[in-house]
Each structure stands twice: as C-alpha cells, then as structure tokens.
C-alpha atoms as a PDB file:
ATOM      1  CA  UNK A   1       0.000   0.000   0.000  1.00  0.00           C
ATOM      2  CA  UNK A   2       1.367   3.103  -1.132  1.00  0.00           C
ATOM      3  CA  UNK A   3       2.447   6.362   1.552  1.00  0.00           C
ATOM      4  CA  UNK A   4       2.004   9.533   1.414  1.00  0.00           C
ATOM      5  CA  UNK A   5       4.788  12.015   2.327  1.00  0.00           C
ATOM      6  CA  UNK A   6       5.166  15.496   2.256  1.00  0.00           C
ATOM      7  CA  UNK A   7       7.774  17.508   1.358  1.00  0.00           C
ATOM      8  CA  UNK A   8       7.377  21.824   2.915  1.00  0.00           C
ATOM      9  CA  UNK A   9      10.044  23.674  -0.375  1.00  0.00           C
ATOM     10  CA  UNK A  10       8.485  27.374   0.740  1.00  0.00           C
ATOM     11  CA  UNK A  11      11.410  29.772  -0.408  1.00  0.00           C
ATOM     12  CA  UNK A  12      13.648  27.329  -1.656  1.00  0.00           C
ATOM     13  CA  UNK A  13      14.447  28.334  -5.194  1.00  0.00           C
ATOM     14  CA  UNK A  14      14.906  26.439  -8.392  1.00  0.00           C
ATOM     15  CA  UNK A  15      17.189  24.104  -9.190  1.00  0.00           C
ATOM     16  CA  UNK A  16      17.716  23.687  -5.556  1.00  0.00           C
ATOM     17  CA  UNK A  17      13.733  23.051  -4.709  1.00  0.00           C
ATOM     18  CA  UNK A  18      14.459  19.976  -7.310  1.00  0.00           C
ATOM     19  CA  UNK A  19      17.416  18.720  -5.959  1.00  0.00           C
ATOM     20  CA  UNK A  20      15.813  18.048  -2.357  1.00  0.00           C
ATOM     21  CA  UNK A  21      12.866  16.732  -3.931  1.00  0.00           C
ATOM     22  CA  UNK A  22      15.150  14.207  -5.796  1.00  0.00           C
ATOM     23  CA  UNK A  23      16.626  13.042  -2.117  1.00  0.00           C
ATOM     24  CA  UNK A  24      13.593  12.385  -0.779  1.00  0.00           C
ATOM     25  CA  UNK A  25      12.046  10.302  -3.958  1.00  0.00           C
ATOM     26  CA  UNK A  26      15.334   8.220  -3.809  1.00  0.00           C
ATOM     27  CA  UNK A  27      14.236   7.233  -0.069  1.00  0.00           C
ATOM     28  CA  UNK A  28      11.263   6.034  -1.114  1.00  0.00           C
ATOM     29  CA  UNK A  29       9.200   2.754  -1.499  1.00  0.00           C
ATOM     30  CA  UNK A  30       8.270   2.419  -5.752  1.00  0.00           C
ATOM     31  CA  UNK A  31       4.785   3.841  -6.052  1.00  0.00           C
ATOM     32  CA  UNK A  32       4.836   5.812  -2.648  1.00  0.00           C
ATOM     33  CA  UNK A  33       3.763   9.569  -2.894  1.00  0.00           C
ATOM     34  CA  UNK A  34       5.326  12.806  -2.025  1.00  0.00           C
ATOM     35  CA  UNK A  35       3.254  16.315  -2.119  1.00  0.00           C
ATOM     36  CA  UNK A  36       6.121  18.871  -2.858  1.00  0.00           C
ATOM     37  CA  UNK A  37       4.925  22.161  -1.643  1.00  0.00           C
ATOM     38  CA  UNK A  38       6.507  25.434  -2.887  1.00  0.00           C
ATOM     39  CA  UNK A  39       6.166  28.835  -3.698  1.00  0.00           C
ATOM     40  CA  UNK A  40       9.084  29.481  -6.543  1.00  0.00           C
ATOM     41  CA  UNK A  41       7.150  30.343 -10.359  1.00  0.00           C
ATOM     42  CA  UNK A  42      10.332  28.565 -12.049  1.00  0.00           C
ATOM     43  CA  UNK A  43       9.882  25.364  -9.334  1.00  0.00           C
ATOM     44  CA  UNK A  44       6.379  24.853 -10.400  1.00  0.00           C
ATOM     45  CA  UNK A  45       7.189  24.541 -14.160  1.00  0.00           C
ATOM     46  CA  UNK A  46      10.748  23.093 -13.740  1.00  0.00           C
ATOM     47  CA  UNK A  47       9.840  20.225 -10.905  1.00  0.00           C
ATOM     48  CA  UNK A  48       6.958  18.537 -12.576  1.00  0.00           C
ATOM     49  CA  UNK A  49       9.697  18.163 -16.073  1.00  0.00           C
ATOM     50  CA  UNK A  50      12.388  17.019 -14.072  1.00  0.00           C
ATOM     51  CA  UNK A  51      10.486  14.393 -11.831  1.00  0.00           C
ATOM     52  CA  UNK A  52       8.703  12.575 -15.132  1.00  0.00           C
ATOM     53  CA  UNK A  53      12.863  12.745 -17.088  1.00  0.00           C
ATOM     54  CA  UNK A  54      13.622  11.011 -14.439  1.00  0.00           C
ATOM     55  CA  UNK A  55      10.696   8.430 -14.471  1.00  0.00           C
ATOM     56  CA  UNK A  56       8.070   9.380 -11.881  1.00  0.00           C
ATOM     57  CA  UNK A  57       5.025  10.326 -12.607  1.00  0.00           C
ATOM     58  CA  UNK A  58       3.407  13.704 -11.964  1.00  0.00           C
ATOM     59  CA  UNK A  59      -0.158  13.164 -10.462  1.00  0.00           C
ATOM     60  CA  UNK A  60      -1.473  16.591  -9.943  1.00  0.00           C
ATOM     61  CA  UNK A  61       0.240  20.281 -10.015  1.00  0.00           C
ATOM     62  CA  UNK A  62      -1.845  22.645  -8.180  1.00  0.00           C
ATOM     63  CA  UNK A  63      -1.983  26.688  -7.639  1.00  0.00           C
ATOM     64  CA  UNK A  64      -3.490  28.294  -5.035  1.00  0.00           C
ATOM     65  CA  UNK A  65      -2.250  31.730  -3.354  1.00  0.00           C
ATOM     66  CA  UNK A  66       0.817  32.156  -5.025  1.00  0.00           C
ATOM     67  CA  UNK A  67       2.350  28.241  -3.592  1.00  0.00           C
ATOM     68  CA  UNK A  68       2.204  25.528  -5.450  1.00  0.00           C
ATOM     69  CA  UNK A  69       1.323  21.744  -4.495  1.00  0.00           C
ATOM     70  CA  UNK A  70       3.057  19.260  -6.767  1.00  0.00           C
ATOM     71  CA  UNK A  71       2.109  15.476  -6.151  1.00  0.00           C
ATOM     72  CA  UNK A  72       4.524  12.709  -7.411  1.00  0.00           C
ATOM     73  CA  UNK A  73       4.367   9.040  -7.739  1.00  0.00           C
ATOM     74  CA  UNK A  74       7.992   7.404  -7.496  1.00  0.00           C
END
C-alpha cells in the first residue's frame, strides 16, 4: 500500500527546490507519494519536467495563493 509524504520547499528556489525533492524520492518505497509544496514560479514549471525525465510520474500540479502543491508518484 502506497504512503504519502510530504515535502514543505516554501522559499527554496529552483534548481535547488528539485534537488531536495530528488533526495527524498530516492528514499522512497516504488509507487509511494510525495506532495512537494513550494512557492518558486520557475519550481512549479521546472519540478513537474524534471520528476517525469527522471521516471516518476506527476499526479497533480496545483496553484493556489501564489504556492504551489506538486504530487509525485515514485
């Protein structure tokens, strides 16, 4: 059964918001979850490209209040 994780990237900047998020997808179990939260424009279009190069796929992207909530299956 797949877990959900959570991963707080408010005013970490691009490519560093991507980077962490990368650490924490390696730690994972395959078809676990992480909700990437963050508030950097470039982030929100840059994260979702990099996590599905690399294989995972992007469930949702969604805006509200100038933050963004990314959810990724590993």
């Amino acid at each position: 059964m797949p877990v959900r994780h959570r991963l707080d990237l408010l005013g970490v900047p691009c490519p560093l918001s991507w980077a962490k998020t990368k650490v924490v997808l390696e730690e994972l179990a395959a078809h676990d979850v992480l909700e990437v939260v963050l508030d950097d424009p470039r982030g929100a279009r840059d994260l979702p490209r990099a996590a599905e190069a690399e294989g995972h796929q992007v469930i949702a992207t969604r805006a509200e209040a100038g933050r963004w909530l990314i959810t990724i299956e590993k």
